[in-house]
Every structure is written in structure tokens, then in C-alpha cells.
PDB file of N, CA and C in Angstrom:
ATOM      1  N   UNK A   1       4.584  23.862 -10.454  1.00  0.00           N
ATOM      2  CA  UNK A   1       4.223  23.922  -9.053  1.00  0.00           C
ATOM      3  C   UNK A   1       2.816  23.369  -8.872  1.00  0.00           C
ATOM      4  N   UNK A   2       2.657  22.815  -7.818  1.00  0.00           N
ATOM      5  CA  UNK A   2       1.310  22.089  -7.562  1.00  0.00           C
ATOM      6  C   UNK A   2       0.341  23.080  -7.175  1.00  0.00           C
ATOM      7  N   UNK A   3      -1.010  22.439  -7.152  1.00  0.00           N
ATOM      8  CA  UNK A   3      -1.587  22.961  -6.559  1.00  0.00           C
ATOM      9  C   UNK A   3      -1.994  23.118  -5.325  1.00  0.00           C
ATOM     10  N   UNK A   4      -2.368  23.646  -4.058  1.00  0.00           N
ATOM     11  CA  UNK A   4      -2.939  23.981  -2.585  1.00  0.00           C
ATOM     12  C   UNK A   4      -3.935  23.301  -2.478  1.00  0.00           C
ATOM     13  N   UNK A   5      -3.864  22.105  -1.701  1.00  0.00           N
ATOM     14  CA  UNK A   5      -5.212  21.945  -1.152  1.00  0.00           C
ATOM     15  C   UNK A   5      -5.401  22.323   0.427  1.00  0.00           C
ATOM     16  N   UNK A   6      -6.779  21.935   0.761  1.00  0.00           N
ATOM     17  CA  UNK A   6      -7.246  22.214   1.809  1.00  0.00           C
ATOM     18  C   UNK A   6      -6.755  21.233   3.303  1.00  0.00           C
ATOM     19  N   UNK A   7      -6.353  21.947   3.988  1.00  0.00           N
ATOM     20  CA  UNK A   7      -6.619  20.731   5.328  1.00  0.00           C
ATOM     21  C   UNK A   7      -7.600  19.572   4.969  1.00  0.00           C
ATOM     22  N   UNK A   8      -8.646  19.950   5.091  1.00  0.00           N
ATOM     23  CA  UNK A   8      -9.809  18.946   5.180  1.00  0.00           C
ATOM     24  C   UNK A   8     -10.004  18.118   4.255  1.00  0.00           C
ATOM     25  N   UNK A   9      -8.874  18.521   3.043  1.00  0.00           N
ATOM     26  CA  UNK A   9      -8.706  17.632   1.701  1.00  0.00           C
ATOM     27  C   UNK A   9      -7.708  16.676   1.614  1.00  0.00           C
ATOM     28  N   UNK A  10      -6.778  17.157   2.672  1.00  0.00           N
ATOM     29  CA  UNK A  10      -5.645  16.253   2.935  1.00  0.00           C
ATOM     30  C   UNK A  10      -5.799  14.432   3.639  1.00  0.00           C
ATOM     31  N   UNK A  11      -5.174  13.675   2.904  1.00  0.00           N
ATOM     32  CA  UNK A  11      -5.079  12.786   2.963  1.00  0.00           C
ATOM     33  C   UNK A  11      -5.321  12.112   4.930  1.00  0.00           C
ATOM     34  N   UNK A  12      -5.460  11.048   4.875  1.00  0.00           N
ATOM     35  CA  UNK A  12      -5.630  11.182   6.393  1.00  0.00           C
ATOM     36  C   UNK A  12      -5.418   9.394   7.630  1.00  0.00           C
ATOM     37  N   UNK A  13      -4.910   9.027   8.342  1.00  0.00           N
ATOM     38  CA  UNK A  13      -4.533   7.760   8.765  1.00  0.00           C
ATOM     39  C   UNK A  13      -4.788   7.731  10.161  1.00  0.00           C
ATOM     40  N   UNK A  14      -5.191   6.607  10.379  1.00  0.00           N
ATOM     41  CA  UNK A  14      -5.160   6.395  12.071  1.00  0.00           C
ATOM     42  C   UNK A  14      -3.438   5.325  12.418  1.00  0.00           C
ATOM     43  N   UNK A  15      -3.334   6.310  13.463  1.00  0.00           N
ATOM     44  CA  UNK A  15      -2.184   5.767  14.056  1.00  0.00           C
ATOM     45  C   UNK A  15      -1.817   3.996  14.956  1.00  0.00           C
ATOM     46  N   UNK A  16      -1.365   3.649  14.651  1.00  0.00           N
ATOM     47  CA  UNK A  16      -1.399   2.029  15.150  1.00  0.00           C
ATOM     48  C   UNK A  16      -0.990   2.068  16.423  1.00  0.00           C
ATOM     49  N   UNK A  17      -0.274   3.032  16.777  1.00  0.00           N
ATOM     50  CA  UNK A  17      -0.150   2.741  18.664  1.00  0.00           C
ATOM     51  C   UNK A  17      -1.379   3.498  19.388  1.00  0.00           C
ATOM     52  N   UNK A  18      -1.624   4.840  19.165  1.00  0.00           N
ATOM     53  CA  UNK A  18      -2.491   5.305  19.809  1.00  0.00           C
ATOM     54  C   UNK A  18      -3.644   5.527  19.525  1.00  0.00           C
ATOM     55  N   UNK A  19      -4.167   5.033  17.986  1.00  0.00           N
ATOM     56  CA  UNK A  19      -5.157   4.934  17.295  1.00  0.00           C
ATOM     57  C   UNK A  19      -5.940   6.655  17.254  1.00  0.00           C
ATOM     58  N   UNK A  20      -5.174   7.646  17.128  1.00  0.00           N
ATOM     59  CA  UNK A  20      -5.615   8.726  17.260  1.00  0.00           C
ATOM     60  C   UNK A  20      -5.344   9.117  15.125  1.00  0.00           C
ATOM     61  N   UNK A  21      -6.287   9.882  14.693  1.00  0.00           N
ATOM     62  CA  UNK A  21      -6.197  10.319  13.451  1.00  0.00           C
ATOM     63  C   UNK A  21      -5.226  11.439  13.383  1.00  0.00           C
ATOM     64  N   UNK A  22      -4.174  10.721  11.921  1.00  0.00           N
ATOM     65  CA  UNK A  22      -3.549  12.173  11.926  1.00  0.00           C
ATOM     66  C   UNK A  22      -3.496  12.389  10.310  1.00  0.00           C
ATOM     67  N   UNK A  23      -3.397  13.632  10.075  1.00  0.00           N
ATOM     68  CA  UNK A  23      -2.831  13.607   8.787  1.00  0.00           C
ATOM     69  C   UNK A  23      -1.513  13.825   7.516  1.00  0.00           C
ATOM     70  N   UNK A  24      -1.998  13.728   6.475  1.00  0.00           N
ATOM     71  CA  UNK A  24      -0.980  13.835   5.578  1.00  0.00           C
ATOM     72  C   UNK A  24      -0.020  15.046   6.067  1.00  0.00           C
ATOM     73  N   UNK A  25       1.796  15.176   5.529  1.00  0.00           N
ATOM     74  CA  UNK A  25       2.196  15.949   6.269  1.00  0.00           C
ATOM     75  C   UNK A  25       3.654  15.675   4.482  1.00  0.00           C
ATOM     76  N   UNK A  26       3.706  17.241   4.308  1.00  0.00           N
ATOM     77  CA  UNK A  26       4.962  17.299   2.963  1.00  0.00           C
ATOM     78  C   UNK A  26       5.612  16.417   3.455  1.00  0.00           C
ATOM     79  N   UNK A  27       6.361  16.347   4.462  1.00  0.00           N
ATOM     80  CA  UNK A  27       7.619  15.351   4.506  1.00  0.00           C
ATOM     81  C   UNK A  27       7.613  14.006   4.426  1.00  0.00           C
ATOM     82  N   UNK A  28       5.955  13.657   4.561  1.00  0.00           N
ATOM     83  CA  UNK A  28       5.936  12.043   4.009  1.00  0.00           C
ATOM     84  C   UNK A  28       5.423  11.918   2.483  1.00  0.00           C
ATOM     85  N   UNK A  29       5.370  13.113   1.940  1.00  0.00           N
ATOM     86  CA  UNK A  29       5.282  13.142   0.780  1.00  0.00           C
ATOM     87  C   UNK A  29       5.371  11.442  -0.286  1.00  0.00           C
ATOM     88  N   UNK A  30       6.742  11.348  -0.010  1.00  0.00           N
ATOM     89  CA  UNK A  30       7.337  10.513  -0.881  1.00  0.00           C
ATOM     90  C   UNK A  30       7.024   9.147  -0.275  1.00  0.00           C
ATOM     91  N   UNK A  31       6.872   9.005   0.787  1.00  0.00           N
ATOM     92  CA  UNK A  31       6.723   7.718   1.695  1.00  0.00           C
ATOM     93  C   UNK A  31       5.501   7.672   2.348  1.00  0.00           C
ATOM     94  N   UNK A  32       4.315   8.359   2.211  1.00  0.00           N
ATOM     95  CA  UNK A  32       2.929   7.962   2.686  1.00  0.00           C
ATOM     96  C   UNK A  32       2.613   6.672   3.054  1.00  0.00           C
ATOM     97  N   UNK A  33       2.882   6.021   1.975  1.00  0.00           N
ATOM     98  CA  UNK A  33       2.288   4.357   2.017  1.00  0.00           C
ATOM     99  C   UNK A  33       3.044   4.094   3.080  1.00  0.00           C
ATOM    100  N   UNK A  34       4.000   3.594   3.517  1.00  0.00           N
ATOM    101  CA  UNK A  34       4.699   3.062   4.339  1.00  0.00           C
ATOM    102  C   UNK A  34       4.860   4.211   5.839  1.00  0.00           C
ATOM    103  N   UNK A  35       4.027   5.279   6.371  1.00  0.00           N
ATOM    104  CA  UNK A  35       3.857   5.731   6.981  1.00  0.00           C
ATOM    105  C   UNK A  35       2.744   4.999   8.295  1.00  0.00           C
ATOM    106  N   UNK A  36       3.226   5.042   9.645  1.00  0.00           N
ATOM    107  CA  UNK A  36       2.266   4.072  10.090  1.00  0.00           C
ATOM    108  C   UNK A  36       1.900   4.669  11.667  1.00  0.00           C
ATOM    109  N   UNK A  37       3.086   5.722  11.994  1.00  0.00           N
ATOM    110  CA  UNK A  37       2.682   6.004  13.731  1.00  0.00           C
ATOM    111  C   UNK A  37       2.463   7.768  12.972  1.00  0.00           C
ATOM    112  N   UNK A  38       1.585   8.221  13.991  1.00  0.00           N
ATOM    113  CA  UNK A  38       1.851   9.796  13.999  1.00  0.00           C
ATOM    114  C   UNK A  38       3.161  10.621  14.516  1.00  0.00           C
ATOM    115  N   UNK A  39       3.380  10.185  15.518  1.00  0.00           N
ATOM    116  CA  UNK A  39       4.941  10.695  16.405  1.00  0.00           C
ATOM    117  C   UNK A  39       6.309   9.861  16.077  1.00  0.00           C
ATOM    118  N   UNK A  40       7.400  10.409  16.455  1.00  0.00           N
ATOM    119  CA  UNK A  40       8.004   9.724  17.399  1.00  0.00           C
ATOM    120  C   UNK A  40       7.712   8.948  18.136  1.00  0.00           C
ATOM    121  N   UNK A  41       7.390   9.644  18.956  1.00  0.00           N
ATOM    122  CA  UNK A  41       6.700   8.789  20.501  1.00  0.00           C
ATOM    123  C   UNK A  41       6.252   7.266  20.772  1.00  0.00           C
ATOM    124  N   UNK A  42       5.435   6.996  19.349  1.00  0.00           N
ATOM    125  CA  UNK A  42       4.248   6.158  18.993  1.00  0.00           C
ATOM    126  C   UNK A  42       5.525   5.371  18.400  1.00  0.00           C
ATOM    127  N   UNK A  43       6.155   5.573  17.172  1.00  0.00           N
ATOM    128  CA  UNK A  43       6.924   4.372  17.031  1.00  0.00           C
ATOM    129  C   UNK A  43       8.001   4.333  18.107  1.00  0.00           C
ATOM    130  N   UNK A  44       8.645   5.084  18.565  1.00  0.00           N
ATOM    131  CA  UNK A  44       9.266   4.146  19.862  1.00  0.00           C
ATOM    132  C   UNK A  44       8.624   3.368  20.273  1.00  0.00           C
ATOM    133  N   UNK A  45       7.501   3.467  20.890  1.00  0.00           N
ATOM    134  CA  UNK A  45       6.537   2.794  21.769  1.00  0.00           C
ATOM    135  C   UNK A  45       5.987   1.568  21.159  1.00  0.00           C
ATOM    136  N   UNK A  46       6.043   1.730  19.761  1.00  0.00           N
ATOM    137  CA  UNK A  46       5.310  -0.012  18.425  1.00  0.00           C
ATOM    138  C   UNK A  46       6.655  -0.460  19.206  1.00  0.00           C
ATOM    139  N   UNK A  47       8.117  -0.398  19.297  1.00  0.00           N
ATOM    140  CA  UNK A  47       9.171  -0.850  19.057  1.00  0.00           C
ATOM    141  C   UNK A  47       9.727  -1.332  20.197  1.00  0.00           C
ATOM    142  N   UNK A  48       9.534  -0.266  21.488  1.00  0.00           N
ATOM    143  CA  UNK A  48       9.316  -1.397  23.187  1.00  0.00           C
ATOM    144  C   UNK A  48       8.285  -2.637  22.624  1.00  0.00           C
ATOM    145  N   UNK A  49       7.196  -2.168  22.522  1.00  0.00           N
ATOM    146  CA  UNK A  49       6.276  -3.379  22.962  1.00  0.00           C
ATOM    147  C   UNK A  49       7.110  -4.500  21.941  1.00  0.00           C
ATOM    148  N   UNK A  50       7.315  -4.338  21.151  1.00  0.00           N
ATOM    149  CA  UNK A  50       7.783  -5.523  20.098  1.00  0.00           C
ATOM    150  C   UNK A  50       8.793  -6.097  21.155  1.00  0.00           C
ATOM    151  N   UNK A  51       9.742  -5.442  21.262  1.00  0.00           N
ATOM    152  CA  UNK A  51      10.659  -5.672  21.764  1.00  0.00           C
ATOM    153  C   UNK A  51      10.571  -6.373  23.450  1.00  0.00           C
ATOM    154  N   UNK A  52       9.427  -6.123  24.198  1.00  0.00           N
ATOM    155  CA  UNK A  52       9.091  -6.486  25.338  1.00  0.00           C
ATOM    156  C   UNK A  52       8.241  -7.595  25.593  1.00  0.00           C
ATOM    157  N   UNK A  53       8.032  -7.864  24.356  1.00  0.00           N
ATOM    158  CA  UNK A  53       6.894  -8.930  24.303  1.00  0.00           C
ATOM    159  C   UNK A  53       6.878 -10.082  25.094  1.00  0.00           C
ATOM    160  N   UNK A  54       5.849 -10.594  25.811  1.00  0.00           N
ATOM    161  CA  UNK A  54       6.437 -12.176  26.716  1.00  0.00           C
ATOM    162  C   UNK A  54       5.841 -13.058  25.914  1.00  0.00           C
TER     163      UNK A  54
END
């Protein structure tokens, strides 16, 4: 079993749609690197604009 770290030790990313900081979270455990919006929300929203683009 691992060890506990701290919030403030936890890994940490700014979000590409809303540029707000979020952090590391178990369930991206395995997939960090390739982690890129904080929400839902935010990648819907990468995925309109892509998609809406003129």
C-alpha cells in the first residue's frame, strides 16, 4: 500500500479551456499525462469550439 500524501503535495495542472488550476485526482491515476480539462464541462466546451470553428 502506498503512501498518503498531502493536498498541497499533490501533483497539479492548469486547465486548457478555463485556465483555472486543478489537481491530481486517484482516478487519473493511470492517465495523468494525457489529462488536459478539469471538468466535463471544459472538455465539452475544447470540443464545440473545435468543432465550431470558422
Amino acid at each position: 500500500m502506498g503512501r498518503m500524501r498531502k493536498k498541497a503535495d499533490l501533483p497539479e495542472k492548469t486547465c486548457l479551456v478555463c485556465d483555472r488550476p486543478f489537481t491530481w485526482r486517484k482516478k487519473w491515476e493511470k492517465v495523468w499525462d494525457e489529462v488536459k480539462y478539469c471538468s466535463d464541462r471544459c472538455r465539452r466546451e475544447a470540443r464545440t469550439k473545435v468543432l465550431h470553428r470558422p
